[in-house]
C-alpha atoms as a PDB file:
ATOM      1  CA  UNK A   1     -51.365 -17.862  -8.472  1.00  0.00           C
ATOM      2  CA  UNK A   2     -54.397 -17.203  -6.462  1.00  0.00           C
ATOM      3  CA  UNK A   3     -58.044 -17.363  -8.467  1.00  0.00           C
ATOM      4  CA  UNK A   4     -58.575 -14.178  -7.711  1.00  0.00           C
ATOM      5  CA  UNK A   5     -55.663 -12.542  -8.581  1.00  0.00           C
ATOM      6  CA  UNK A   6     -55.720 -14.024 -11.564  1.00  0.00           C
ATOM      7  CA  UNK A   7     -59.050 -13.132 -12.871  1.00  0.00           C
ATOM      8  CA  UNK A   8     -58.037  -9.588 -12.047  1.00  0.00           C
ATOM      9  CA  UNK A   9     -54.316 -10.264 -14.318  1.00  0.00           C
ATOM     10  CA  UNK A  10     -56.398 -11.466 -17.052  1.00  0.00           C
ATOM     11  CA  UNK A  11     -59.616  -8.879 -16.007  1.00  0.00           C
ATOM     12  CA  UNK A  12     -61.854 -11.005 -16.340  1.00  0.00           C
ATOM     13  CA  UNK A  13     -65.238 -12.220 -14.555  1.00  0.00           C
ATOM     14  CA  UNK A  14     -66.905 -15.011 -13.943  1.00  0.00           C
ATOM     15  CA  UNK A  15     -69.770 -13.361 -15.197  1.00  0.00           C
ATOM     16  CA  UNK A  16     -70.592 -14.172 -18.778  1.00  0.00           C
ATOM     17  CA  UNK A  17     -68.102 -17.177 -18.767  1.00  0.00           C
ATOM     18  CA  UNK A  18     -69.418 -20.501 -18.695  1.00  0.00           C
ATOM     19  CA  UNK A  19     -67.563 -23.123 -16.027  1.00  0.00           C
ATOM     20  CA  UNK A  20     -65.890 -25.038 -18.512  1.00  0.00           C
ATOM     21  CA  UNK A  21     -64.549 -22.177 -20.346  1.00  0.00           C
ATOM     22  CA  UNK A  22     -63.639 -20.414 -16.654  1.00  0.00           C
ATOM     23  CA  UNK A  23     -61.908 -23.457 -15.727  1.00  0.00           C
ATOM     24  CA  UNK A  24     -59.794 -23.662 -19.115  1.00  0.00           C
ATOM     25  CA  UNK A  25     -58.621 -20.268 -18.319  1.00  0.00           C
ATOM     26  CA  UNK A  26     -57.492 -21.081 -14.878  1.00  0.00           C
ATOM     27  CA  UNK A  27     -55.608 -24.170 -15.800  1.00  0.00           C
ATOM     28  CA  UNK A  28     -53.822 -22.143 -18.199  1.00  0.00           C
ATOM     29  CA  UNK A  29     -52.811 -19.831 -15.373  1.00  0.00           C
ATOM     30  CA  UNK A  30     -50.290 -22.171 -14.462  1.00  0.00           C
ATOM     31  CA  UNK A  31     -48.461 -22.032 -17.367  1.00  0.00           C
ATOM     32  CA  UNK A  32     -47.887 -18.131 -16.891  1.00  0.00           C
ATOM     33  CA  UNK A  33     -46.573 -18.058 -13.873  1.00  0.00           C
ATOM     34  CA  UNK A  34     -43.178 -16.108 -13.480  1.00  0.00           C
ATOM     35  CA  UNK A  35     -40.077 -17.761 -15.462  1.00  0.00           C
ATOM     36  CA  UNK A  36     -36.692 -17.222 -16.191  1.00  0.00           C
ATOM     37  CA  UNK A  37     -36.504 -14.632 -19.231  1.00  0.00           C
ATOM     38  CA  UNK A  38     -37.047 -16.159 -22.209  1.00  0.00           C
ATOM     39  CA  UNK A  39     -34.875 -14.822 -25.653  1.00  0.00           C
ATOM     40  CA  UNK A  40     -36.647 -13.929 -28.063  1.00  0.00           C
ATOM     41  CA  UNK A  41     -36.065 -13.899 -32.117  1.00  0.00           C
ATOM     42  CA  UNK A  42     -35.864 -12.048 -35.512  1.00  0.00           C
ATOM     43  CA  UNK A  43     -35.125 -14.648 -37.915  1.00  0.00           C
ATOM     44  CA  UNK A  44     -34.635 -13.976 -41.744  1.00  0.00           C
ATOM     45  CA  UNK A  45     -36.585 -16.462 -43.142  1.00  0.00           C
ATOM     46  CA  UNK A  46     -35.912 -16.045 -47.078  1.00  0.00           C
ATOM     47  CA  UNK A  47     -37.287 -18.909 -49.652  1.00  0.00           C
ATOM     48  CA  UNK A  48     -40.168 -21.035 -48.271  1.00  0.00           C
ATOM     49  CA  UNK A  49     -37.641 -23.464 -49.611  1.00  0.00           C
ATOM     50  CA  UNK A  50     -35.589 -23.093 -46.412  1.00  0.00           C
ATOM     51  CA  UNK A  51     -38.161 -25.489 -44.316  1.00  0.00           C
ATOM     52  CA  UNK A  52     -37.117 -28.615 -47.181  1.00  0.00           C
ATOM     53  CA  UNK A  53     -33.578 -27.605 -47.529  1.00  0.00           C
ATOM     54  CA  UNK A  54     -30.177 -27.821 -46.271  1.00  0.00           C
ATOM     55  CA  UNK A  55     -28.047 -24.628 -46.375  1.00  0.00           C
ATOM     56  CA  UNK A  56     -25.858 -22.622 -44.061  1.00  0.00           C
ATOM     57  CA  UNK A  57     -28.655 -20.645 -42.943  1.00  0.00           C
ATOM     58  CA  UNK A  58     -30.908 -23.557 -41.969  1.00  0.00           C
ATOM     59  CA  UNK A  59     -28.084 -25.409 -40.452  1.00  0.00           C
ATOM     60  CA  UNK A  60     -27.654 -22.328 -38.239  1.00  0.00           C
ATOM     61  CA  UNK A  61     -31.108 -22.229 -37.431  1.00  0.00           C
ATOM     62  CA  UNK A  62     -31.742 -25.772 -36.683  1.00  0.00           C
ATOM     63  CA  UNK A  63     -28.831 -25.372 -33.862  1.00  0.00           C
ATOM     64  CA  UNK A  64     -31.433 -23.050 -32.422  1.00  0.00           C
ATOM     65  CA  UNK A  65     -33.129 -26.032 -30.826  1.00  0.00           C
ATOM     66  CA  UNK A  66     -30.418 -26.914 -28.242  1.00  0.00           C
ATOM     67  CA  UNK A  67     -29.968 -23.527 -27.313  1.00  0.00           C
ATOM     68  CA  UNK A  68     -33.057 -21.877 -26.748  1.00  0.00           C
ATOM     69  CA  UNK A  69     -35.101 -23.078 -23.533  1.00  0.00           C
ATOM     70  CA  UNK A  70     -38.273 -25.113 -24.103  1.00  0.00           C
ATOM     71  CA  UNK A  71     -41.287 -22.599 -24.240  1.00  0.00           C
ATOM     72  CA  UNK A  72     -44.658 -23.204 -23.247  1.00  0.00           C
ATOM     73  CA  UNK A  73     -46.136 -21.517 -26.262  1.00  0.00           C
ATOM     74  CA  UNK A  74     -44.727 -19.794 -29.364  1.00  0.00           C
ATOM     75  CA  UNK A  75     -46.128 -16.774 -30.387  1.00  0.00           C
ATOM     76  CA  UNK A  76     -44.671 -15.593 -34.304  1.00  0.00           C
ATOM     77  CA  UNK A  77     -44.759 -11.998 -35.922  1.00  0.00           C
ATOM     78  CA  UNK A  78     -44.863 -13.261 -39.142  1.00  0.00           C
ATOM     79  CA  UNK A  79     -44.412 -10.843 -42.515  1.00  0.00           C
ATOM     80  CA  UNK A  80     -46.953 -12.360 -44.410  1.00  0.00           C
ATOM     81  CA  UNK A  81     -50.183 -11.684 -41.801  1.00  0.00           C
ATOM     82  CA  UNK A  82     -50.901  -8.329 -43.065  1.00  0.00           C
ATOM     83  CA  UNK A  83     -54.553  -7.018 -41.755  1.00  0.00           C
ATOM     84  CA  UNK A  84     -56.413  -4.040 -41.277  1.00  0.00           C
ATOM     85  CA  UNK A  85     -56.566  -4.267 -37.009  1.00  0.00           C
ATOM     86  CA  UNK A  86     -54.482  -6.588 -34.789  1.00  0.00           C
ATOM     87  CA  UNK A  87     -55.987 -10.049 -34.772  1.00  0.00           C
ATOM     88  CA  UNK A  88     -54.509 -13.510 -33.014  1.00  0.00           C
ATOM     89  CA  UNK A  89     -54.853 -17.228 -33.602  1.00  0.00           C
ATOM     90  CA  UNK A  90     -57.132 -18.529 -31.382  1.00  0.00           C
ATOM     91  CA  UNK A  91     -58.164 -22.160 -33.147  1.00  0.00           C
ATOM     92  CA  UNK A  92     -57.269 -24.880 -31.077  1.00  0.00           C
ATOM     93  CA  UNK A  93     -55.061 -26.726 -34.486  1.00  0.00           C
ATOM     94  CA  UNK A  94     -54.125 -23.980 -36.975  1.00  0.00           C
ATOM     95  CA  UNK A  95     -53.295 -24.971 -40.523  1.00  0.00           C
ATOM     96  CA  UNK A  96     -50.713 -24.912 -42.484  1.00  0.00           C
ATOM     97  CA  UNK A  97     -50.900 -22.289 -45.096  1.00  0.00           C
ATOM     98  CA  UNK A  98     -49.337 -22.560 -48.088  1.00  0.00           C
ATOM     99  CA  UNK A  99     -49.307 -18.925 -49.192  1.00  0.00           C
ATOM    100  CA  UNK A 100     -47.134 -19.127 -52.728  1.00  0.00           C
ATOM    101  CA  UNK A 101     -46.935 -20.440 -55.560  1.00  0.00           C
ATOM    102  CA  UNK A 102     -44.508 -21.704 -57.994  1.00  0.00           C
ATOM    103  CA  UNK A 103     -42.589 -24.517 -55.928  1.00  0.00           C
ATOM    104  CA  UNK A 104     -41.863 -28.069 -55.910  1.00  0.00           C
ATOM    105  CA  UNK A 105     -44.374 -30.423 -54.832  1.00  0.00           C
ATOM    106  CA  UNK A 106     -42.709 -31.326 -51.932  1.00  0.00           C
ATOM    107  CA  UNK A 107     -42.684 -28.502 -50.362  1.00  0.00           C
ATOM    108  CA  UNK A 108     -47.022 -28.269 -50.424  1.00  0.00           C
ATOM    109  CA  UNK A 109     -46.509 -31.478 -48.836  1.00  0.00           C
ATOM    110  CA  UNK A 110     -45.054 -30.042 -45.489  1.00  0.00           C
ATOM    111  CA  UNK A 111     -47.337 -30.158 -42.284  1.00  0.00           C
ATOM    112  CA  UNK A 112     -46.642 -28.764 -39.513  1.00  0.00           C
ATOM    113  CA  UNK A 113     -49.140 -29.497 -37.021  1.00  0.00           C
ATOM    114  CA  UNK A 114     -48.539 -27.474 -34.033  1.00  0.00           C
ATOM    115  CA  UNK A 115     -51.471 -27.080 -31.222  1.00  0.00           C
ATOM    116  CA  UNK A 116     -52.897 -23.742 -30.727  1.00  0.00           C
ATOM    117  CA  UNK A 117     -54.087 -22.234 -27.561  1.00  0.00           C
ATOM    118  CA  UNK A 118     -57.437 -19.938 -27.809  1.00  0.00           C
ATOM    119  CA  UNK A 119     -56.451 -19.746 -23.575  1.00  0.00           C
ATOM    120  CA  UNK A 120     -53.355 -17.857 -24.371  1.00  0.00           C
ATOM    121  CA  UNK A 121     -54.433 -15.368 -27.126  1.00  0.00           C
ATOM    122  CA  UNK A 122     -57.415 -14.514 -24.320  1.00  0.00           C
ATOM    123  CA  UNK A 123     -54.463 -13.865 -22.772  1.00  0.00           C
ATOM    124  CA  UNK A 124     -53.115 -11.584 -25.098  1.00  0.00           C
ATOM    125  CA  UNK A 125     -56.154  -9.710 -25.324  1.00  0.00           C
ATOM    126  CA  UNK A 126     -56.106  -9.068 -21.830  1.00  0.00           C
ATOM    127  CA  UNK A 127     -52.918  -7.798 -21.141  1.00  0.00           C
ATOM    128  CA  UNK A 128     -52.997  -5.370 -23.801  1.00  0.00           C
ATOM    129  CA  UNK A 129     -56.427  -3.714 -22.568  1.00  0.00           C
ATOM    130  CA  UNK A 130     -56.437  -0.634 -24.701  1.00  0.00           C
ATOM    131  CA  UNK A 131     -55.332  -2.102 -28.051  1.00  0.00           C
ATOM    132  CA  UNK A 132     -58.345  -4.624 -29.390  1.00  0.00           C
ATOM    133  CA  UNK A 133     -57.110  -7.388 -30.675  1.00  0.00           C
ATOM    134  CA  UNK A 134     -59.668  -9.323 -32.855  1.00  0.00           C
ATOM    135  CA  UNK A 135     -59.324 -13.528 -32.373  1.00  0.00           C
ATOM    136  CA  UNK A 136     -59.019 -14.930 -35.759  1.00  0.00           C
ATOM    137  CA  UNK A 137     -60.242 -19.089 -36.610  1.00  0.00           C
ATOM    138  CA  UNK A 138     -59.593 -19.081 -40.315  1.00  0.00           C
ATOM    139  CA  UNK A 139     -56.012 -18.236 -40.800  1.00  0.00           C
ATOM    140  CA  UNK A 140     -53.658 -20.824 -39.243  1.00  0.00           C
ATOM    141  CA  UNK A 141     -49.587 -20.896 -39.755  1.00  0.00           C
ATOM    142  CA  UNK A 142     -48.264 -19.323 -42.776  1.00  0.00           C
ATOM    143  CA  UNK A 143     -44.582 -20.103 -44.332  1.00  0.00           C
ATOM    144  CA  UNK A 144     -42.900 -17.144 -42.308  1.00  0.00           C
ATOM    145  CA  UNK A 145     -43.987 -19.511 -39.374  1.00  0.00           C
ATOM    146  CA  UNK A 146     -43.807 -23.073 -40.223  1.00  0.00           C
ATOM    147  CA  UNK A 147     -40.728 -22.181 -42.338  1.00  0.00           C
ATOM    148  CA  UNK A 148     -38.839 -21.439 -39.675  1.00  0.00           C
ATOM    149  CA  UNK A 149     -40.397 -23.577 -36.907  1.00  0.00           C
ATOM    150  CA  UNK A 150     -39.924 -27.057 -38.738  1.00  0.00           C
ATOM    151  CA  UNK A 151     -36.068 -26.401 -38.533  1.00  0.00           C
ATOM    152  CA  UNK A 152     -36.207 -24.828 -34.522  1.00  0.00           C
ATOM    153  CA  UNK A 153     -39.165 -27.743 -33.312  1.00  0.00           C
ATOM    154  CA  UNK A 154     -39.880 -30.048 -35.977  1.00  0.00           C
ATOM    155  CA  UNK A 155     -41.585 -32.369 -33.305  1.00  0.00           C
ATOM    156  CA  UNK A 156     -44.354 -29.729 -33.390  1.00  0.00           C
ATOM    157  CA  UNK A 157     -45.370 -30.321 -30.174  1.00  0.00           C
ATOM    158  CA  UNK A 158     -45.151 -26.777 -29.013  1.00  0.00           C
ATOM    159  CA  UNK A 159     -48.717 -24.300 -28.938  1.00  0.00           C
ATOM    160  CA  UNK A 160     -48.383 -21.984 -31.742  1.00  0.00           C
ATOM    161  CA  UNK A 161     -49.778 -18.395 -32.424  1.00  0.00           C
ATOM    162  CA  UNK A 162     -49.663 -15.949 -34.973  1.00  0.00           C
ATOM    163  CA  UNK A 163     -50.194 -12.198 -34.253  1.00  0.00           C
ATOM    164  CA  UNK A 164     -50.822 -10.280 -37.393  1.00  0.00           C
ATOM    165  CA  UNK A 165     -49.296  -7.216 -39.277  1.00  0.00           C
ATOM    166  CA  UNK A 166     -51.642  -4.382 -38.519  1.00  0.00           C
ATOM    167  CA  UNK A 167     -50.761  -2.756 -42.150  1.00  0.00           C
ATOM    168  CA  UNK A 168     -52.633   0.389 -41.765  1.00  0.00           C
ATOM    169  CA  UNK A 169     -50.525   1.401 -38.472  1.00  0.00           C
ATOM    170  CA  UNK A 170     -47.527   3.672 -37.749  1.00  0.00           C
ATOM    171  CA  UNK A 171     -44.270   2.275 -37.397  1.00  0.00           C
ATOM    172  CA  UNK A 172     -44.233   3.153 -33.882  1.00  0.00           C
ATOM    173  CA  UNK A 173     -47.628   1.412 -32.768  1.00  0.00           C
ATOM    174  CA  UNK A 174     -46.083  -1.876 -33.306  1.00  0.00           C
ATOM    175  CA  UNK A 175     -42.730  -0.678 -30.999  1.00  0.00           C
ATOM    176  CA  UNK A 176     -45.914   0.191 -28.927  1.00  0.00           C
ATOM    177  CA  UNK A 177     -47.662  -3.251 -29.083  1.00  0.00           C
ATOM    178  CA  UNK A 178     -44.743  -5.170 -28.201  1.00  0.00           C
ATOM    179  CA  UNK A 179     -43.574  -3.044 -25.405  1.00  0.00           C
ATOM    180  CA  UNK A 180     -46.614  -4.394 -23.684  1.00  0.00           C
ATOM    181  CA  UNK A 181     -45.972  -8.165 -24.615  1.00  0.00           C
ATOM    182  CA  UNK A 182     -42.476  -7.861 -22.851  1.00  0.00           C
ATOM    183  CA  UNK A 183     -44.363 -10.130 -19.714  1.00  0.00           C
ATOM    184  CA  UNK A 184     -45.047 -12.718 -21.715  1.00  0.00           C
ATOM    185  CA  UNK A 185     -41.159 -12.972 -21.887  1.00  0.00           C
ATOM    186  CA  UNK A 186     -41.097 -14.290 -18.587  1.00  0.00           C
ATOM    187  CA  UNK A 187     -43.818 -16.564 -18.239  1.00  0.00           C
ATOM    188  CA  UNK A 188     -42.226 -19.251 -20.974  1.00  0.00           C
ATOM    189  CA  UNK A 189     -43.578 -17.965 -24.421  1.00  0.00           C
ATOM    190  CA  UNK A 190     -40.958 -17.196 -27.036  1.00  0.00           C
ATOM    191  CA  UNK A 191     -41.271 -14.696 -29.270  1.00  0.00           C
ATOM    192  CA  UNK A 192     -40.395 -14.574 -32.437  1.00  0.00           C
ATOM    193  CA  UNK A 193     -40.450 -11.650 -35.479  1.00  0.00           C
ATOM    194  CA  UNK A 194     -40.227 -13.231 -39.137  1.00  0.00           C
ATOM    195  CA  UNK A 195     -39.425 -11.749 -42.135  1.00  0.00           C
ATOM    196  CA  UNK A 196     -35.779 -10.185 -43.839  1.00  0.00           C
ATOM    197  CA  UNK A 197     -34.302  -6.463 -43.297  1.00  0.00           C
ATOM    198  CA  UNK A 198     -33.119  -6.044 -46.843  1.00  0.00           C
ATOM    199  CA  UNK A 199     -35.672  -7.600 -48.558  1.00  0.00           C
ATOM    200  CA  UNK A 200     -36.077  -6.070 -52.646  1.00  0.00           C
ATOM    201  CA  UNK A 201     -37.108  -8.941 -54.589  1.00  0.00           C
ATOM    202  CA  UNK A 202     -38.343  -6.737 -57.758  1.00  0.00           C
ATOM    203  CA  UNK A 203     -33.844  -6.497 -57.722  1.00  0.00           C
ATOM    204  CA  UNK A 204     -33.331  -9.959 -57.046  1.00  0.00           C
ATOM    205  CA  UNK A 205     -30.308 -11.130 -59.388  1.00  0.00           C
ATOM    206  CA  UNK A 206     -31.587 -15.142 -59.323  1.00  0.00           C
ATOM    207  CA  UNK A 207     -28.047 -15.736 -60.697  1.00  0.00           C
ATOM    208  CA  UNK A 208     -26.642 -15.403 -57.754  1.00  0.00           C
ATOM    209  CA  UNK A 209     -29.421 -17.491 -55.722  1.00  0.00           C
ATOM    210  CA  UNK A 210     -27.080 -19.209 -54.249  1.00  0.00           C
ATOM    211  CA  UNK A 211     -23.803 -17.329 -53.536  1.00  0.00           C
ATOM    212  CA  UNK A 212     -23.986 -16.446 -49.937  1.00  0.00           C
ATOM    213  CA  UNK A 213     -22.370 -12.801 -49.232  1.00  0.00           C
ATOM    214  CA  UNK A 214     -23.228 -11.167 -52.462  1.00  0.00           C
ATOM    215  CA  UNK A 215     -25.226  -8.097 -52.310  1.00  0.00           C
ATOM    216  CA  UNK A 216     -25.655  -4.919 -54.251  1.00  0.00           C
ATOM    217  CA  UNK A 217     -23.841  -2.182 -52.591  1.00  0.00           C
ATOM    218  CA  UNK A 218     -26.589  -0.276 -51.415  1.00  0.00           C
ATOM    219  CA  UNK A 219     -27.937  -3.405 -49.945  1.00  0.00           C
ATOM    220  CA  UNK A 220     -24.492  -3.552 -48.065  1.00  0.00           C
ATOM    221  CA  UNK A 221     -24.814   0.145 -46.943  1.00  0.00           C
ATOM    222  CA  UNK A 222     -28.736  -0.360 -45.581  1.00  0.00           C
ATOM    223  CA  UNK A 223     -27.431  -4.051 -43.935  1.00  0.00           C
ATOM    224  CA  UNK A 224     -24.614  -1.997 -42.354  1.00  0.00           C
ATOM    225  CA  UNK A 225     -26.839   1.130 -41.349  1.00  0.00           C
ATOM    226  CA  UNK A 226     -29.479  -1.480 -39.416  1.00  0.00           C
ATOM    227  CA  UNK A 227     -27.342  -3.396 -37.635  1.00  0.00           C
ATOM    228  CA  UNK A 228     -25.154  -0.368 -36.372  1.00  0.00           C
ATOM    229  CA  UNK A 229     -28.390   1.219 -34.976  1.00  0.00           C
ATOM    230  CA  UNK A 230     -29.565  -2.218 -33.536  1.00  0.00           C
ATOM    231  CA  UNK A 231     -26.038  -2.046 -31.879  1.00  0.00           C
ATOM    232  CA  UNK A 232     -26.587   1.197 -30.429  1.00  0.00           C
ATOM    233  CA  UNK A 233     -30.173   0.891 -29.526  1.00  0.00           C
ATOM    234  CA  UNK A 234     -31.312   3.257 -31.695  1.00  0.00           C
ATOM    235  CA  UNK A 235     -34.515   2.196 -32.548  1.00  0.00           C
ATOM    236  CA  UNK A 236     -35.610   5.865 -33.512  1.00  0.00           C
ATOM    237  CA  UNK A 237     -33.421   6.134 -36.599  1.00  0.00           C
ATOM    238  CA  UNK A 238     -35.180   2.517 -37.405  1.00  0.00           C
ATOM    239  CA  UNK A 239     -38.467   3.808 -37.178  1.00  0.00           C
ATOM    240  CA  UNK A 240     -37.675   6.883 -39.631  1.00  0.00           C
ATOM    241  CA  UNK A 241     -36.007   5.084 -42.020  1.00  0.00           C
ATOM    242  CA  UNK A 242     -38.047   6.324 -44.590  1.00  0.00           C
ATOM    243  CA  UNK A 243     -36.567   9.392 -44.311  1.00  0.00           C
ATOM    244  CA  UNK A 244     -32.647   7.970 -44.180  1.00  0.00           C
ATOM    245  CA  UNK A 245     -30.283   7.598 -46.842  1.00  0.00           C
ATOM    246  CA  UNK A 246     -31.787   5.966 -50.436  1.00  0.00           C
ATOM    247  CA  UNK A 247     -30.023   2.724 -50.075  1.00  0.00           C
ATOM    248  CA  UNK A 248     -32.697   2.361 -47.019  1.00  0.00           C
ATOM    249  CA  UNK A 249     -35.798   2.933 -49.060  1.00  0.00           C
ATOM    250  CA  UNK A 250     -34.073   0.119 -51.857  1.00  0.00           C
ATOM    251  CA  UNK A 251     -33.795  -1.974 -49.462  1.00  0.00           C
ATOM    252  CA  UNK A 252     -37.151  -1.560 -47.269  1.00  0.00           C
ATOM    253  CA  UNK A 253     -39.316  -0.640 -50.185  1.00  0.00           C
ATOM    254  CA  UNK A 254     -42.294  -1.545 -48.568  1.00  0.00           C
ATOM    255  CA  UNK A 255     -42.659  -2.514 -44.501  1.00  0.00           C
ATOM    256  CA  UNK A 256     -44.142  -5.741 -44.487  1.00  0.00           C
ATOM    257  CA  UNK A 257     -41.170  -7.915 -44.188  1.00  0.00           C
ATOM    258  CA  UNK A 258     -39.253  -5.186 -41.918  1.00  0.00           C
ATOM    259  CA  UNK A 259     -41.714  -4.736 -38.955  1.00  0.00           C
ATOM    260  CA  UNK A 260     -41.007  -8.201 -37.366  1.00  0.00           C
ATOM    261  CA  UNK A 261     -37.901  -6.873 -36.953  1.00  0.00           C
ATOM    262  CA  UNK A 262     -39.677  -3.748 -35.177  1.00  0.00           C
ATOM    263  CA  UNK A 263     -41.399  -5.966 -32.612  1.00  0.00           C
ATOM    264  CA  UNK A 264     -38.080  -7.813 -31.571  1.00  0.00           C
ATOM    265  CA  UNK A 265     -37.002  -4.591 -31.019  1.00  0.00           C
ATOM    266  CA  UNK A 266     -39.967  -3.676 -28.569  1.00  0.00           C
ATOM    267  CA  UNK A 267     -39.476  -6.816 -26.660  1.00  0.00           C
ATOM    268  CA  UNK A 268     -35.868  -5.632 -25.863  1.00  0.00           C
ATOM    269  CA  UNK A 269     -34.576  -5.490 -22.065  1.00  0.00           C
ATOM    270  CA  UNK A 270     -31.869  -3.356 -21.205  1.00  0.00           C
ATOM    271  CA  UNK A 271     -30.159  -6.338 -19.980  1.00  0.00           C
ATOM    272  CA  UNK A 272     -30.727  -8.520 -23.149  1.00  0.00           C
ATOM    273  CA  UNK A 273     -27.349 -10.037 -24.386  1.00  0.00           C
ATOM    274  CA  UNK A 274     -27.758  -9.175 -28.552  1.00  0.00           C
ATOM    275  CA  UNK A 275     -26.284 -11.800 -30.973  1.00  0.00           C
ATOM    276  CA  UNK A 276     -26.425 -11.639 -34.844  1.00  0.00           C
ATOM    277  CA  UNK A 277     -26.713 -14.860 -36.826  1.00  0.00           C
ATOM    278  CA  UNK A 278     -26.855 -15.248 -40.662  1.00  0.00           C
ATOM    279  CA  UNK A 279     -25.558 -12.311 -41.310  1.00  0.00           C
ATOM    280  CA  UNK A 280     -25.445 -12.148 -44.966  1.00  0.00           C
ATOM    281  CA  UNK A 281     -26.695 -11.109 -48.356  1.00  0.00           C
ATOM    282  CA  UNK A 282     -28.175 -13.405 -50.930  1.00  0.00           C
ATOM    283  CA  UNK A 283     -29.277 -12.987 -54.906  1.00  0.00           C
ATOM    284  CA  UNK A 284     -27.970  -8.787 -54.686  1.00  0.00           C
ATOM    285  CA  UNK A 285     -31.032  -7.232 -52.700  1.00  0.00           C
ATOM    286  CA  UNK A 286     -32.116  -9.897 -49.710  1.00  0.00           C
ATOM    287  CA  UNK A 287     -30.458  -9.942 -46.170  1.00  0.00           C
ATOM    288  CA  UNK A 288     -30.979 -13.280 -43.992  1.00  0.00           C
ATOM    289  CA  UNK A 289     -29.325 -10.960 -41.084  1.00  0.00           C
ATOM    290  CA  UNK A 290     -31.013 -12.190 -37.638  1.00  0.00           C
ATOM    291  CA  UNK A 291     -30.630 -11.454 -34.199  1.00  0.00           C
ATOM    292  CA  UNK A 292     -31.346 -13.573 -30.790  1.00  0.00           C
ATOM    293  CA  UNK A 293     -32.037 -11.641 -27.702  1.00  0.00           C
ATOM    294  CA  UNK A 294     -31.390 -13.238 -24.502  1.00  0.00           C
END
């Protein structure tokens, strides 16, 4: 890619940019030029637990790291980034957060030390030019990122963002958002939406932690409505699930953990190959249902 063509891609200027932070831009060009389409992710994430343990569920994610394609950067929807606006990691090392409470020591003990890249959410902010989205340098990786990413890349070698839960937002702005991300697809960055589809802990029955399959049967009916409209493509009866059947609002009763899900969704291509994974219920009223598409 020419310099020119991609200052106007990224619309910037040289004006106002000093010539080290010009040239970092450029450099970075390279690693957006065209690829083959890369998949991209919802993965039901469930206990922070799952980056230190070994379960059906992890075992199924791990095998994600022989079939996915190596990315040039990561970029995760994660449920528990919930702000008022759009904001982006853009340190060059984000932490590892450790946002909960209540668990073994070992798992506080997990790093997961994955580069950022402030070049690629300048990126981000210029490809979507009429939605602002705010750089962030405080946050870092929370568990609906490293939870996951431990078992997919645990060399952590791989730049990391986050992209944050705008919480005051229709559900159809964040269809919107990632609509206009769908590039990024095919210049090497993976994509990935983290959180669970049935996800009612206030219901949780913690005898039953640990008995894959079980769920309440309204948690079967909502499980069974979603992935028949994923199926179909009907991502407008998933946007107005609020005003579907009960067992939807029991088992969405707030958004944060269901709009990951949403973004997948916007990323889809009409010739995307869909494949569930994990497909179960847990504890009554959780779903670790995810989907690759590819």
């Amino acid at each position: 890619m020419q310099r020119d063509s991609f200052l106007r891609l990224m619309g910037l200027s040289s004006i106002g940019l000093s010539i080290s932070g010009l040239s970092s831009l450029i450099d970075f060009s390279t690693s957006l030029e065209r690829t083959d389409k890369m998949p991209t992710l919802f993965i039901g994430h469930g206990s922070p637990m799952n980056a230190i343990e070994k379960n059906t569920f992890v075992n199924r994610i791990q095998q994600l790291h022989s079939q996915l394609p190596v990315p040039k950067a990561i970029i995760c929807i994660s449920a528990h980034w919930l702000t008022n606006g759009t904001y982006v990691t853009a340190m060059e090392n984000p932490k590892t957060i450790y946002d909960f409470h209540g668990f073994p020591k070992e798992l506080y003990e997990v790093d997961y030390p994955a580069p950022g890249s402030p070049e690629l959410a300048a990126s981000i902010s210029s490809i979507v030019e009429d939605i602002q989205i705010h750089h962030d340098l405080s946050w870092g990786l929370d568990h609906g990122t490293w939870s996951i990413l431990r078992n997919i890349y645990p060399s952590a070698n791989i730049p990391v963002l986050q992209l944050s839960i705008d919480w005051k937002k229709p559900l159809d702005f964040h269809v919107m958002l990632a609509k206009k991300l769908r590039m990024l697809r095919e210049r090497g960055v993976l994509i990935i939406g983290s959180g669970n589809i049935v996800h009612n802990l206030g219901l949780v029955d913690f005898s039953k932690l640990n008995q894959v399959g079980y769920g309440f049967d309204w948690a079967i009916e909502a499980r069974e409505f979603v992935n028949d409209k994923i199926l179909k493509s009907d991502l407008n009866s998933l946007l107005k699930y609020q005003n579907g059947p009960n067992y939807l609002k029991l088992a969405i009763p707030s958004p944060d953990h269901y709009i990951p899900l949403l973004y997948v969704l916007g990323l889809r291509r009409n010739d995307d190959e869909l494949t569930f994974f994990n497909d179960e219920l847990i504890a009554g009223s959780l779903s670790m249902t995810s989907i690759m598409l590819s």
